[in-house]
N, C-alpha and C. Protein backbone atom coordinates (compact mmCIF):
# COMPACT_ATOMS: atom_id res chain seq x y z
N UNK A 1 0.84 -1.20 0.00
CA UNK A 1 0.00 0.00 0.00
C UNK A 1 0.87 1.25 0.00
N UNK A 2 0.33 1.76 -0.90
CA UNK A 2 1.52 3.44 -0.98
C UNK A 2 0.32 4.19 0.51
N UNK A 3 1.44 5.12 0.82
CA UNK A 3 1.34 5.88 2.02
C UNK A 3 1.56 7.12 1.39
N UNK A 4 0.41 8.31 1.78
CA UNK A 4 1.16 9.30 1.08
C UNK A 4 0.48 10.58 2.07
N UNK A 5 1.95 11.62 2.08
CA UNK A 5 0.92 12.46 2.63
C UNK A 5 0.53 13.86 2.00
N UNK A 6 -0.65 14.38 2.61
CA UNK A 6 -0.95 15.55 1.79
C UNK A 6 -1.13 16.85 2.39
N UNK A 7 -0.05 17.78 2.23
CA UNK A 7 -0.32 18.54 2.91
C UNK A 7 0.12 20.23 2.22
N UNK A 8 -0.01 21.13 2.39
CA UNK A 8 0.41 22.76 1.85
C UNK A 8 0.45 23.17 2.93
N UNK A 9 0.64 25.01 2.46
CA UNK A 9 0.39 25.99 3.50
C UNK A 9 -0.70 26.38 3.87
N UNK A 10 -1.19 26.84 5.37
CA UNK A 10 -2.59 27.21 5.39
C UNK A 10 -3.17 27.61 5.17
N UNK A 11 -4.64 27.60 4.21
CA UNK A 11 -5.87 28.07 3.78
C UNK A 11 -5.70 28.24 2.08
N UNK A 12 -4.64 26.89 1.88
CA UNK A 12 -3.77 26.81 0.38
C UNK A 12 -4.99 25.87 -0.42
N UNK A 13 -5.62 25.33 0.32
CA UNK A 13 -6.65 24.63 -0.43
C UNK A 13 -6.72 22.69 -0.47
N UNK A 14 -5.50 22.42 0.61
CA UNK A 14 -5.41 21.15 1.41
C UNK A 14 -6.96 20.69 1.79
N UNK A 15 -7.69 21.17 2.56
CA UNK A 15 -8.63 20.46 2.70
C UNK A 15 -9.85 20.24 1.73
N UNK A 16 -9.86 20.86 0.74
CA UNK A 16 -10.61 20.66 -0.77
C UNK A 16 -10.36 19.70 -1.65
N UNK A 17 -8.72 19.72 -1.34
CA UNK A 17 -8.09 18.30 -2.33
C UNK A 17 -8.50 16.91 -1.30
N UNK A 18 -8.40 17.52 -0.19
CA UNK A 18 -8.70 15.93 0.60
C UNK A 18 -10.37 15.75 0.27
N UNK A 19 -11.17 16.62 0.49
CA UNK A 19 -12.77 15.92 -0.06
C UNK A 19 -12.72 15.35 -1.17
N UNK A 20 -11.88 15.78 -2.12
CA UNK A 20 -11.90 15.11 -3.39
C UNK A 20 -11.86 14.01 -3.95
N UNK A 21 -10.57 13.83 -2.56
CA UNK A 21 -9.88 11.88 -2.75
C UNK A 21 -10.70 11.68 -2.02
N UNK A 22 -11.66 11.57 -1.02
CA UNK A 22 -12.50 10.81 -0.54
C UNK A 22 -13.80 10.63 -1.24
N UNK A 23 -13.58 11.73 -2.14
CA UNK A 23 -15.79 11.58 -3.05
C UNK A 23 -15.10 10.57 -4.11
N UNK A 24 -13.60 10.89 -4.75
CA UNK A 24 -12.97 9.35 -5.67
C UNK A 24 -12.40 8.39 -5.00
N UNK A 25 -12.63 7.79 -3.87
CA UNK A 25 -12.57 6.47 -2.84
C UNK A 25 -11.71 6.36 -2.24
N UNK A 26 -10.90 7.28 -2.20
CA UNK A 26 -9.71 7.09 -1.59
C UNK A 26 -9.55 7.59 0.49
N UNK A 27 -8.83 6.73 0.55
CA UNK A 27 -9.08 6.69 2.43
C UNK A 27 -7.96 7.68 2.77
N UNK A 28 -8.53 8.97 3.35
CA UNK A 28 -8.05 9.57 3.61
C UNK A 28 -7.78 10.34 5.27
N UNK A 29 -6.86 10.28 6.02
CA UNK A 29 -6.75 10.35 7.43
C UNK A 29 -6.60 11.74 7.63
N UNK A 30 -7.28 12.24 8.76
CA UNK A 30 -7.24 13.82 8.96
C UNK A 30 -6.50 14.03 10.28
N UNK A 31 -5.11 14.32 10.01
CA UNK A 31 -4.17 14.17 11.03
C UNK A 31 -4.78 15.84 12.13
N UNK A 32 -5.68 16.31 11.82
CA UNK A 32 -6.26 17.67 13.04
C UNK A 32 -7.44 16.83 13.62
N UNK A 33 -7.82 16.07 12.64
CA UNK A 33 -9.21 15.52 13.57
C UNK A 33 -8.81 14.56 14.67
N UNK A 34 -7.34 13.77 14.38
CA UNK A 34 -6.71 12.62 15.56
C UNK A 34 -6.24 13.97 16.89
N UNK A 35 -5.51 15.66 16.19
CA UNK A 35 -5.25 16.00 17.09
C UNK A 35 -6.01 16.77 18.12
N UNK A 36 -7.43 16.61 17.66
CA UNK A 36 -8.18 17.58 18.59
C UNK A 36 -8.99 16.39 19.38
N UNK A 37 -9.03 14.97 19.00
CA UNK A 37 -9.17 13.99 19.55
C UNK A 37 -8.11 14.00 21.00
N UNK A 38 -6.96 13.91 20.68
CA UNK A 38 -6.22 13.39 21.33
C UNK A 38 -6.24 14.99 22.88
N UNK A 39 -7.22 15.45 22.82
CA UNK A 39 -6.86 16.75 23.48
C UNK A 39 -8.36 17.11 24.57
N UNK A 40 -9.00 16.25 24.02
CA UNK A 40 -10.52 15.59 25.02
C UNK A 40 -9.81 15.32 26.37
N UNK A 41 -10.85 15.61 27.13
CA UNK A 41 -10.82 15.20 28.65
C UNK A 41 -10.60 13.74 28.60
N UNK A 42 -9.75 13.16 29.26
CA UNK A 42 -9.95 11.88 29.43
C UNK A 42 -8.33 10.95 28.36
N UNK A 43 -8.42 11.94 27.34
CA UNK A 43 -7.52 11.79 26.50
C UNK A 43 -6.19 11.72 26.82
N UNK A 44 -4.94 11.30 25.92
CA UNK A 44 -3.36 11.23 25.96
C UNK A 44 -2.67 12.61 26.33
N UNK A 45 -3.33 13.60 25.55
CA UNK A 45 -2.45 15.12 25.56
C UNK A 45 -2.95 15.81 26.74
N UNK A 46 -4.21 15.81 26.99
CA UNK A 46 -5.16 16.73 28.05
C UNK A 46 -4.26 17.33 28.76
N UNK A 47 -3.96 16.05 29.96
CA UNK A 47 -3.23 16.59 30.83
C UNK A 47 -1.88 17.45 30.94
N UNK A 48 -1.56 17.13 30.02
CA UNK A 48 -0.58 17.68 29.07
C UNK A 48 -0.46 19.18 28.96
N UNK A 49 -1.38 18.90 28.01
CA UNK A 49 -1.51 20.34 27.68
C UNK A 49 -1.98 21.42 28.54
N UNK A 50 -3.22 21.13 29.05
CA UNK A 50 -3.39 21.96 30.51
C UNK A 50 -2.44 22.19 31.80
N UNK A 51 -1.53 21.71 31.82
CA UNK A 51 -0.27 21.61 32.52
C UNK A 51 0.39 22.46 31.82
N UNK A 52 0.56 22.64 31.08
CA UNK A 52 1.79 23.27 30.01
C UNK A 52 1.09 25.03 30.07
N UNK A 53 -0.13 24.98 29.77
CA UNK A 53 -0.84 26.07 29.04
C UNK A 53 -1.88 26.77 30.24
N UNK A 54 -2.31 26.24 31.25
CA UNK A 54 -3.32 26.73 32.25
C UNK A 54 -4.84 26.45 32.15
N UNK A 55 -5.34 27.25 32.84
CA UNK A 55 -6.82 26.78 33.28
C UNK A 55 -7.22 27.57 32.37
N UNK A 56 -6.33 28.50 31.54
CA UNK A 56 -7.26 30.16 30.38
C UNK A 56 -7.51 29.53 29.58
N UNK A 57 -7.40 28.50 29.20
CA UNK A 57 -7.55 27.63 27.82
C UNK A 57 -8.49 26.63 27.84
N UNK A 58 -9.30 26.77 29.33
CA UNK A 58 -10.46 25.84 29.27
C UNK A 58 -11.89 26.79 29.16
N UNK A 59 -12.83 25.83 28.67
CA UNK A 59 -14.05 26.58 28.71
C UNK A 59 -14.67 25.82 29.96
N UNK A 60 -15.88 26.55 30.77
CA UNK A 60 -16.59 26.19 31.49
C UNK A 60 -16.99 24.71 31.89
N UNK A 61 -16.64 23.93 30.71
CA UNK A 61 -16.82 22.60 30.99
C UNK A 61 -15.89 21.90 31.23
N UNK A 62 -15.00 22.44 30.97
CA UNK A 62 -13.51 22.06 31.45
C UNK A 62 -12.46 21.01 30.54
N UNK A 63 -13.58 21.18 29.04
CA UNK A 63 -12.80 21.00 27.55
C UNK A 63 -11.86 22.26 27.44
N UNK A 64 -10.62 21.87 26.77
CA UNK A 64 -9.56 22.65 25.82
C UNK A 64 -10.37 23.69 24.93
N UNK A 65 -10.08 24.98 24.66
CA UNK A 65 -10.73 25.59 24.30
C UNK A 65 -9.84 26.04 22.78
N UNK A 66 -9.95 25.24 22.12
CA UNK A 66 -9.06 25.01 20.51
C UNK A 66 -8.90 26.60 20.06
N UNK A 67 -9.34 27.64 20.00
CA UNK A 67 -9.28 28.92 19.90
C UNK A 67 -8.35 29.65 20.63
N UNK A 68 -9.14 29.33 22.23
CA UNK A 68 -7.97 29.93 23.41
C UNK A 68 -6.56 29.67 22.51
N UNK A 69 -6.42 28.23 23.06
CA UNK A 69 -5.41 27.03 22.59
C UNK A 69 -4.31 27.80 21.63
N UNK A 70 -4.91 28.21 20.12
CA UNK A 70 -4.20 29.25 19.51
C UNK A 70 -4.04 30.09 19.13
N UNK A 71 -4.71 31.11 20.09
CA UNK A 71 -4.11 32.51 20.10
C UNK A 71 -2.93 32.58 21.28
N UNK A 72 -2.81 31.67 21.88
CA UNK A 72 -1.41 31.66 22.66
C UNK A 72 -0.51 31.19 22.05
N UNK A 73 -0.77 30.36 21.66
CA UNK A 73 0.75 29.39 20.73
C UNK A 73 0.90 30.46 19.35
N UNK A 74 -0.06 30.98 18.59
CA UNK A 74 0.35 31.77 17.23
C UNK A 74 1.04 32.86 17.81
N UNK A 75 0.98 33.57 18.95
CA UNK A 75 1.09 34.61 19.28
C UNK A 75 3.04 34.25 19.72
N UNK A 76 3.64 32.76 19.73
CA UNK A 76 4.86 32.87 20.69
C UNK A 76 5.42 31.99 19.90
N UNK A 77 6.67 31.90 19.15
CA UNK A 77 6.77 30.66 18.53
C UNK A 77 7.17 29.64 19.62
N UNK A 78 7.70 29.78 20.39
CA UNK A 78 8.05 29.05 21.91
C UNK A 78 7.18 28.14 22.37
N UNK A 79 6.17 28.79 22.03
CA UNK A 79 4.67 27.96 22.66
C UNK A 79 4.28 27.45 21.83
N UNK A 80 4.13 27.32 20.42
CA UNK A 80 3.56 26.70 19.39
C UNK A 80 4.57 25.19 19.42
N UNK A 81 5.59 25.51 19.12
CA UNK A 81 6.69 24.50 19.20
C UNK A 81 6.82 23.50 20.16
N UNK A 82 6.05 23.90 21.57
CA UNK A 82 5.95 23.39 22.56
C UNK A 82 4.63 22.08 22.40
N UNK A 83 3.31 22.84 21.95
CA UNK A 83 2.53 22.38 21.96
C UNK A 83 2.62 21.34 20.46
N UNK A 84 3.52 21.27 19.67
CA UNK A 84 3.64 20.85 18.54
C UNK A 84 4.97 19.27 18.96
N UNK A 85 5.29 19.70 20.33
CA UNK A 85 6.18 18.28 20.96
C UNK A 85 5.39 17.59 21.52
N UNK A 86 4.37 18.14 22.12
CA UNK A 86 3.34 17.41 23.08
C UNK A 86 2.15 16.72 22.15
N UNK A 87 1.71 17.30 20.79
CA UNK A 87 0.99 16.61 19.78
C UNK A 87 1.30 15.56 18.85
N UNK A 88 2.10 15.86 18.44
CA UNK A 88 2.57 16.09 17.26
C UNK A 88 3.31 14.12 17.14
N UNK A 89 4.23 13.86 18.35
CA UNK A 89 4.42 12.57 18.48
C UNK A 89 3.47 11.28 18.64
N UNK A 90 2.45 11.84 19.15
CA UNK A 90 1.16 10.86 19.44
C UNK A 90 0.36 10.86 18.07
N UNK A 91 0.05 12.04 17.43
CA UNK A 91 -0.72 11.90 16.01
C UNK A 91 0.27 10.99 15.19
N UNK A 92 1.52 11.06 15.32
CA UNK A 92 1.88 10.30 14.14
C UNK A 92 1.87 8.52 14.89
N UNK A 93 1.89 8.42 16.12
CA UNK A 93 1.85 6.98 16.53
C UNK A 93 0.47 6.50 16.24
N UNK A 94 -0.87 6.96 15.81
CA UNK A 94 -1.80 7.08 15.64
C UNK A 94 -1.97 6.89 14.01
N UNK A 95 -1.32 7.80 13.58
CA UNK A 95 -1.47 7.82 11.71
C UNK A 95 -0.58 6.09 11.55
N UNK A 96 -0.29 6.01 12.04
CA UNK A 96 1.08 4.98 11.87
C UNK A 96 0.36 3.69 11.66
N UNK A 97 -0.48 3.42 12.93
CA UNK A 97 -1.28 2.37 13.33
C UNK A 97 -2.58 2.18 12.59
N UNK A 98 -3.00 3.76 12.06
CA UNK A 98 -4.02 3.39 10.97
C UNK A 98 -3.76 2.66 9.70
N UNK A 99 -2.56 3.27 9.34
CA UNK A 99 -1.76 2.58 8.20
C UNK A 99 -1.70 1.41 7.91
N UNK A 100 -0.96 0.64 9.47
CA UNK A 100 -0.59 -0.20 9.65
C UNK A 100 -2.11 -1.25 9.43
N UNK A 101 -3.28 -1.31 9.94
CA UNK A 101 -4.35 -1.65 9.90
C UNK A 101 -4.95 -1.73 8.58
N UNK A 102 -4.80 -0.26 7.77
CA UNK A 102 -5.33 -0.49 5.88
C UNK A 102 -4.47 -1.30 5.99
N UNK A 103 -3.31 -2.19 5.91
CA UNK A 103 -2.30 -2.25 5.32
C UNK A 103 -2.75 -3.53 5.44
N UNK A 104 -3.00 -3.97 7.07
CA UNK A 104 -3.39 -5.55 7.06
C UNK A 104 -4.68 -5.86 6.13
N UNK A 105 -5.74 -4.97 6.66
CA UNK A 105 -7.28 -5.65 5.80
C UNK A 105 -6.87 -5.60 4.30
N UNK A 106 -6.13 -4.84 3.73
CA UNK A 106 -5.66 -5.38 2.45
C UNK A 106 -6.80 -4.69 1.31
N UNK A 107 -7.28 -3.55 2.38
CA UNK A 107 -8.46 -2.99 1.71
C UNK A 107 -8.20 -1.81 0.78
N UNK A 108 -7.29 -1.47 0.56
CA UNK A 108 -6.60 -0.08 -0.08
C UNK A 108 -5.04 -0.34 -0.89
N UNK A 109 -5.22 0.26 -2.10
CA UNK A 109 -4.25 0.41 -2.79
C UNK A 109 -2.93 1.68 -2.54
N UNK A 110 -3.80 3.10 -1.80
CA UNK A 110 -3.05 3.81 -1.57
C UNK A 110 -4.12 4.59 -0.07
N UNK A 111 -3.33 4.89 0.56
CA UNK A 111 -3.72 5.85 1.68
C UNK A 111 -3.33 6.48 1.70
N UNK A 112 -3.66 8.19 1.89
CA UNK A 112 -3.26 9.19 2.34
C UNK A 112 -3.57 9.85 4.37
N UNK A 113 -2.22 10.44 4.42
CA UNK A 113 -2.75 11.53 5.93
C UNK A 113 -2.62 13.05 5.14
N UNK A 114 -4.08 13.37 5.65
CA UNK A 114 -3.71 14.77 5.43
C UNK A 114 -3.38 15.87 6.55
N UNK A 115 -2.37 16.15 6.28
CA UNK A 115 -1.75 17.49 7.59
C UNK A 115 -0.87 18.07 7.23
N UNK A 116 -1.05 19.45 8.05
CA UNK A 116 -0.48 20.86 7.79
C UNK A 116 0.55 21.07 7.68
N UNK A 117 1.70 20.40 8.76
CA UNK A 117 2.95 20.01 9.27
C UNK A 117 3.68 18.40 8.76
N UNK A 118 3.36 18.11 7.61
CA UNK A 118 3.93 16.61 7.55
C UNK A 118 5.53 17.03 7.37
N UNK A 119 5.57 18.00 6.44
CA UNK A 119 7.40 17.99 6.43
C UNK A 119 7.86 18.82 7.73
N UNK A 120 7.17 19.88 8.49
CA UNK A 120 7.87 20.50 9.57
C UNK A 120 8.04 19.60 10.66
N UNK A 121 6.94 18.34 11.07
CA UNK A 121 6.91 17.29 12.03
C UNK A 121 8.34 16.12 11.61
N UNK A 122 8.75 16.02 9.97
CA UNK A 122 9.15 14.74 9.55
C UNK A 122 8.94 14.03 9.09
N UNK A 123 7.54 13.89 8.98
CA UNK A 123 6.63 12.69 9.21
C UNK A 123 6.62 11.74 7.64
N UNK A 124 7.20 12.91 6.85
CA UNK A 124 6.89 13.09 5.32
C UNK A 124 8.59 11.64 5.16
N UNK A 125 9.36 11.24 5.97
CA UNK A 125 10.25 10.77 5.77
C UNK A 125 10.16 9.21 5.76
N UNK A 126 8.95 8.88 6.85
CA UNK A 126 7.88 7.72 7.15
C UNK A 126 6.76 7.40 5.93
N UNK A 127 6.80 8.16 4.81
CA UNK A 127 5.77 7.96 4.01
C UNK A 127 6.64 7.79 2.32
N UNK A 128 5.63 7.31 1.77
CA UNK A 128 5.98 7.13 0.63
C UNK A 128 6.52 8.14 -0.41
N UNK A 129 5.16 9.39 -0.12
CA UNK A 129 5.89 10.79 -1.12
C UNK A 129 4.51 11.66 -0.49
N UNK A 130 4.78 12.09 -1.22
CA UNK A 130 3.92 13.63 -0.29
C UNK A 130 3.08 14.33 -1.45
N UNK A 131 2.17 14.92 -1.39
CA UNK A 131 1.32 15.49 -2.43
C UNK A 131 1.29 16.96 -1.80
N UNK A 132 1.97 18.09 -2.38
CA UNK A 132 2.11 19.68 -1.92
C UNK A 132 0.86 20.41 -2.14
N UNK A 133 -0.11 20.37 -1.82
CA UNK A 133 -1.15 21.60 -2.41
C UNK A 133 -0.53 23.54 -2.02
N UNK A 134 -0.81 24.03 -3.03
CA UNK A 134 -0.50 25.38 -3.22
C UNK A 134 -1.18 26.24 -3.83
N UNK A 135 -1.39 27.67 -3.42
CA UNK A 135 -1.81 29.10 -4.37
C UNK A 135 -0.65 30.22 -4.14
N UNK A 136 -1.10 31.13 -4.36
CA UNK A 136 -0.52 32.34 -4.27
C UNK A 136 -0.66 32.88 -2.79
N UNK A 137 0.89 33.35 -2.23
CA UNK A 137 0.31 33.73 -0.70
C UNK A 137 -0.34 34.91 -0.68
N UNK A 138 -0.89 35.68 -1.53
CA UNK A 138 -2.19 37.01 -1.65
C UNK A 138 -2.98 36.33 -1.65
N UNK A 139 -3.34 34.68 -2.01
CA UNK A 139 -4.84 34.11 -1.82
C UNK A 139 -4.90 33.41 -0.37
N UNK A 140 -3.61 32.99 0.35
CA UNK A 140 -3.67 32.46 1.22
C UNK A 140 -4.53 33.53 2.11
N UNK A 141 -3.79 34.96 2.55
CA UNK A 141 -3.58 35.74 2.95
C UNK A 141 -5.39 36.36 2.94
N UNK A 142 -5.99 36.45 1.86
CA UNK A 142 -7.35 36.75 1.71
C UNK A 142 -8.46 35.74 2.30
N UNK A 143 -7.83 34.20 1.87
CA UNK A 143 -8.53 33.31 2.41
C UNK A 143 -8.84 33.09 4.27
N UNK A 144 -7.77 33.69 4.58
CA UNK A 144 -7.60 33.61 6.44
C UNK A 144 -8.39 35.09 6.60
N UNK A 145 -8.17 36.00 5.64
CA UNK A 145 -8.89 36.97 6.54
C UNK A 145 -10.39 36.98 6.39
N UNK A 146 -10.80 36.32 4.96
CA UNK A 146 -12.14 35.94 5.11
C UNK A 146 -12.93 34.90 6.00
N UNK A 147 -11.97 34.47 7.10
CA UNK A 147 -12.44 33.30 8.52
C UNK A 147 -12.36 33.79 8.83
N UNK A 148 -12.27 35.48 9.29
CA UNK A 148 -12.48 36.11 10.47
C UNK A 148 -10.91 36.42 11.12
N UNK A 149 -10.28 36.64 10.55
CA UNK A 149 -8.59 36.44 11.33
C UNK A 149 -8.50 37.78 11.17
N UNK A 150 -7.52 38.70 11.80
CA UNK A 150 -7.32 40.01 11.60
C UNK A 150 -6.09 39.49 10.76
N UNK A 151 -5.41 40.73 10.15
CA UNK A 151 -4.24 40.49 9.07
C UNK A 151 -2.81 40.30 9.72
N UNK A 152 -2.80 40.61 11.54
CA UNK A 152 -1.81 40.05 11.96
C UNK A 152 -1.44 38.85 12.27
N UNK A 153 -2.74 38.35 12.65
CA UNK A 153 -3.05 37.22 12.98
C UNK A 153 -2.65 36.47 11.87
N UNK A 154 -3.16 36.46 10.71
CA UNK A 154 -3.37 35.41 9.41
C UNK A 154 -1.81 35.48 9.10
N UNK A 155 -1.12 36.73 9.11
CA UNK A 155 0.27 36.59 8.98
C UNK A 155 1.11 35.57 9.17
N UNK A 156 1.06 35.96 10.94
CA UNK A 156 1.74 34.88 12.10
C UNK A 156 1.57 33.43 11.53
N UNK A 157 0.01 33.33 11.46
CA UNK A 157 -0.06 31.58 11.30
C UNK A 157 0.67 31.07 9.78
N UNK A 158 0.44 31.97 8.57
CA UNK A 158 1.41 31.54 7.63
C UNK A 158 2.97 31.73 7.59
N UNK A 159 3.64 32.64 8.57
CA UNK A 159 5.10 32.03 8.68
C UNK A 159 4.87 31.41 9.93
N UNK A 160 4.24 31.09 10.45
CA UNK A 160 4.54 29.26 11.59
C UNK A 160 4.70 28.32 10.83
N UNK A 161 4.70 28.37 9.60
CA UNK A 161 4.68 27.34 9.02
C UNK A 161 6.37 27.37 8.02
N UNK A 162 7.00 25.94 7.11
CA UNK A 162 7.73 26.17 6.36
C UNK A 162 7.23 27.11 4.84
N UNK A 163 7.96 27.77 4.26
CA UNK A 163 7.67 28.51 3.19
C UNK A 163 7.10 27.16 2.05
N UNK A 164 6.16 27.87 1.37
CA UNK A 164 5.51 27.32 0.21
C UNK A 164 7.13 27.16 -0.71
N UNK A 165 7.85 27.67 -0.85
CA UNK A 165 9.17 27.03 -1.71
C UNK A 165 9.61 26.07 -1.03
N UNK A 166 9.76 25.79 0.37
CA UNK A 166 10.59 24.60 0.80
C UNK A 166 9.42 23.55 1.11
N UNK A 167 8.06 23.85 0.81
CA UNK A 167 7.00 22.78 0.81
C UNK A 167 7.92 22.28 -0.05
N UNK A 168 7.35 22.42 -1.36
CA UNK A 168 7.53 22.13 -2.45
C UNK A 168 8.66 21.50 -2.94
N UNK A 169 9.77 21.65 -2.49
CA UNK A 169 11.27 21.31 -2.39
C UNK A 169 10.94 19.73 -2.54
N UNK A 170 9.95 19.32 -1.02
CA UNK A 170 9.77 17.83 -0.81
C UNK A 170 8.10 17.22 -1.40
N UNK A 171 8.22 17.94 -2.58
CA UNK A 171 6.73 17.67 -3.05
C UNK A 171 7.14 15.61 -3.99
N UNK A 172 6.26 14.96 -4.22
CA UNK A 172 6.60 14.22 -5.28
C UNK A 172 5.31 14.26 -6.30
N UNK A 173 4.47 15.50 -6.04
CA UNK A 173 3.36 15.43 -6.88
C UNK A 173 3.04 16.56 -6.09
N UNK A 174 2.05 17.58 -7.00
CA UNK A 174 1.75 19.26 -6.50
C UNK A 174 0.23 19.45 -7.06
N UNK A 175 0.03 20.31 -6.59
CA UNK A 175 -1.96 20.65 -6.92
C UNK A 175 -1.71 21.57 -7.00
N UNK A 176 -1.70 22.56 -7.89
CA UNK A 176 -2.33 24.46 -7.58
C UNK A 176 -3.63 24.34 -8.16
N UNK A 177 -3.81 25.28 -6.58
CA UNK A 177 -5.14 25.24 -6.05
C UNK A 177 -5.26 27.06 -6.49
N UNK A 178 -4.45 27.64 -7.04
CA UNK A 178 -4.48 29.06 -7.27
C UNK A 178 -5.54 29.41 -8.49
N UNK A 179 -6.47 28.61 -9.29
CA UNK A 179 -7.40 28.77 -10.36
C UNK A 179 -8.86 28.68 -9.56
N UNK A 180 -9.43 27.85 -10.46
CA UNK A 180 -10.54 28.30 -10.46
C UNK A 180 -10.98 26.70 -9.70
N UNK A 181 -12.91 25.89 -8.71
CA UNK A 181 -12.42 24.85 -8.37
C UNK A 181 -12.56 23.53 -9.54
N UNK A 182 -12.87 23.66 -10.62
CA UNK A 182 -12.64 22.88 -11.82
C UNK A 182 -11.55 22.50 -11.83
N UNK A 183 -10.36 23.95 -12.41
CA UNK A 183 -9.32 23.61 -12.64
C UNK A 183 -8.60 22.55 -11.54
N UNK A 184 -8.78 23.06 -10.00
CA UNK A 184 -7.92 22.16 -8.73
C UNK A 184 -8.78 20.45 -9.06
N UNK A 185 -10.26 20.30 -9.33
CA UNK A 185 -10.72 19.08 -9.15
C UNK A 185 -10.07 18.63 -10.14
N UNK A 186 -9.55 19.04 -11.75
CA UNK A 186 -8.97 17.86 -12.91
C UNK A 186 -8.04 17.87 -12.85
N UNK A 187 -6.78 18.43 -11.81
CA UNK A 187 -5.95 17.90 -10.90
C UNK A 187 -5.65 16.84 -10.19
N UNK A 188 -6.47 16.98 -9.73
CA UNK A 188 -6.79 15.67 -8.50
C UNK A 188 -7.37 13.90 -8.96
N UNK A 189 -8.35 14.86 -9.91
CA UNK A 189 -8.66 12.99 -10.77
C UNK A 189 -7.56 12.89 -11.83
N UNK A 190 -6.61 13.59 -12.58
CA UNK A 190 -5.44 12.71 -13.07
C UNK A 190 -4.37 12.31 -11.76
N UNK A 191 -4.13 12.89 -11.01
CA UNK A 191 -3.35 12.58 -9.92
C UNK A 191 -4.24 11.05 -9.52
N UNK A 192 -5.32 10.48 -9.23
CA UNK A 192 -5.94 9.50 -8.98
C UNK A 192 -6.08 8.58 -10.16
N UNK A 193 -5.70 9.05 -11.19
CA UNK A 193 -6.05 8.33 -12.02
C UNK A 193 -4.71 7.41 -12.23
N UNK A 194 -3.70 7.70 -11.83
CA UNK A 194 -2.27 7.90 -11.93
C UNK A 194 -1.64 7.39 -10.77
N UNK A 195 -2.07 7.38 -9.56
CA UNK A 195 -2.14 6.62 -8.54
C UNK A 195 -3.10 4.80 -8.60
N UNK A 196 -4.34 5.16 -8.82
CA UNK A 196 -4.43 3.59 -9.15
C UNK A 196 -3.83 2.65 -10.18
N UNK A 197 -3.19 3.18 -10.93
CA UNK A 197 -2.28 2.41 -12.15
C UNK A 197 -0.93 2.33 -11.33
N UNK A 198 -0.49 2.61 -10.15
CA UNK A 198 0.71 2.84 -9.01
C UNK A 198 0.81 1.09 -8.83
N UNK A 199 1.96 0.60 -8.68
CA UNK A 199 1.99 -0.64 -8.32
C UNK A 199 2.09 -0.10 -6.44
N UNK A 200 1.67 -0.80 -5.66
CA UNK A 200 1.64 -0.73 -4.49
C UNK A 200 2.91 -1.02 -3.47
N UNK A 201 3.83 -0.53 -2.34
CA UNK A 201 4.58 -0.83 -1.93
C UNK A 201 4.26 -2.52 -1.06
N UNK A 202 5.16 -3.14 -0.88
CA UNK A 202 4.79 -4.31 0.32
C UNK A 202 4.30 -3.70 1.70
């Protein structure tokens, strides 16, 4: 089974290419949905993180308050980095084991994880090849401020990240997502089309 992961810079259009491979069958893992899992009461990181970060980061019920959460860490790279040692190792022991599981049922030709950080974590070194999604950082930049982000804010969170050139550096296949969403979807089905003709790793 090829392993692959998929990931860009934020609000580059990563999570559009991942609906895509899942409406064309492909099993796709959402390495934010394992990490906001892993951050539940009761959970691996919790304690963790509330230890690390304080009681300001809970809401009334005494869940992690994913907002609080990062306007402290965007705001410090110290703290992002922090909270990115305390995550960041458990999501991938997690992505690992999902893998490991397609891999036994024998149910998939290729799997993807999709996440934000696969080359800043490593993770991209554990996988087969990596799929880069990309636009223009004036669309990134428009796209965050249309979620409501002020323009310092949307800043910060796109250099927390590696530059869209050194994405790309470790791309083995790329999407620009900078057109129109036609153009990004007949992207994605030759990229799939091109992947199931893939002979599969052992």
């Amino acid at each position: 089974m090829l392993r692959l992961g998929l990931t860009g810079g934020i609000a580059s259009g990563k999570s559009t290419v991942g609906a895509t491979l899942r409406k064309l069958g492909f099993t796709v893992l959402d390495a934010d949905s394992i990490a906001h899992q892993l951050i539940e009461q009761g959970q691996p990181a919790y304690d963790e993180v509330v230890r690390e970060f304080g009681d300001s980061i809970l809401n009334a019920d005494q869940r992690i308050s994913r907002a609080a959460l990062a306007k402290i860490v965007f705001a410090d790279p110290r703290k992002l980095e922090r909270l990115n040692a305390i995550i960041h190792p458990r999501v991938e022991e997690r992505l690992l084991a999902e893998f490991k599981k397609l891999q036994r049922d024998n149910s998939r030709r290729v799997a993807f994880v999709e996440a934000a950080l696969i080359i800043e974590a490593g993770l991209h070194k554990k996988l087969d090849g990596v799929v880069v999604v990309w636009c223009k950082p004036s669309q990134q930049l428009q796209r965050l401020l249309s979620r409501g982000l002020s323009e310092e804010e949307a800043r910060r969170r796109i250099a927390s990240q590696l530059s869209l050139e050194e994405k790309l550096l470790h791309a083995t296949e790329k999407i620009d997502c900078s057109g129109s969403l036609a153009k990004t979807h007949r992207q994605v089905e030759e990229l799939a089309t091109k992947l199931r003709g893939a002979r599969p790793t052992e």
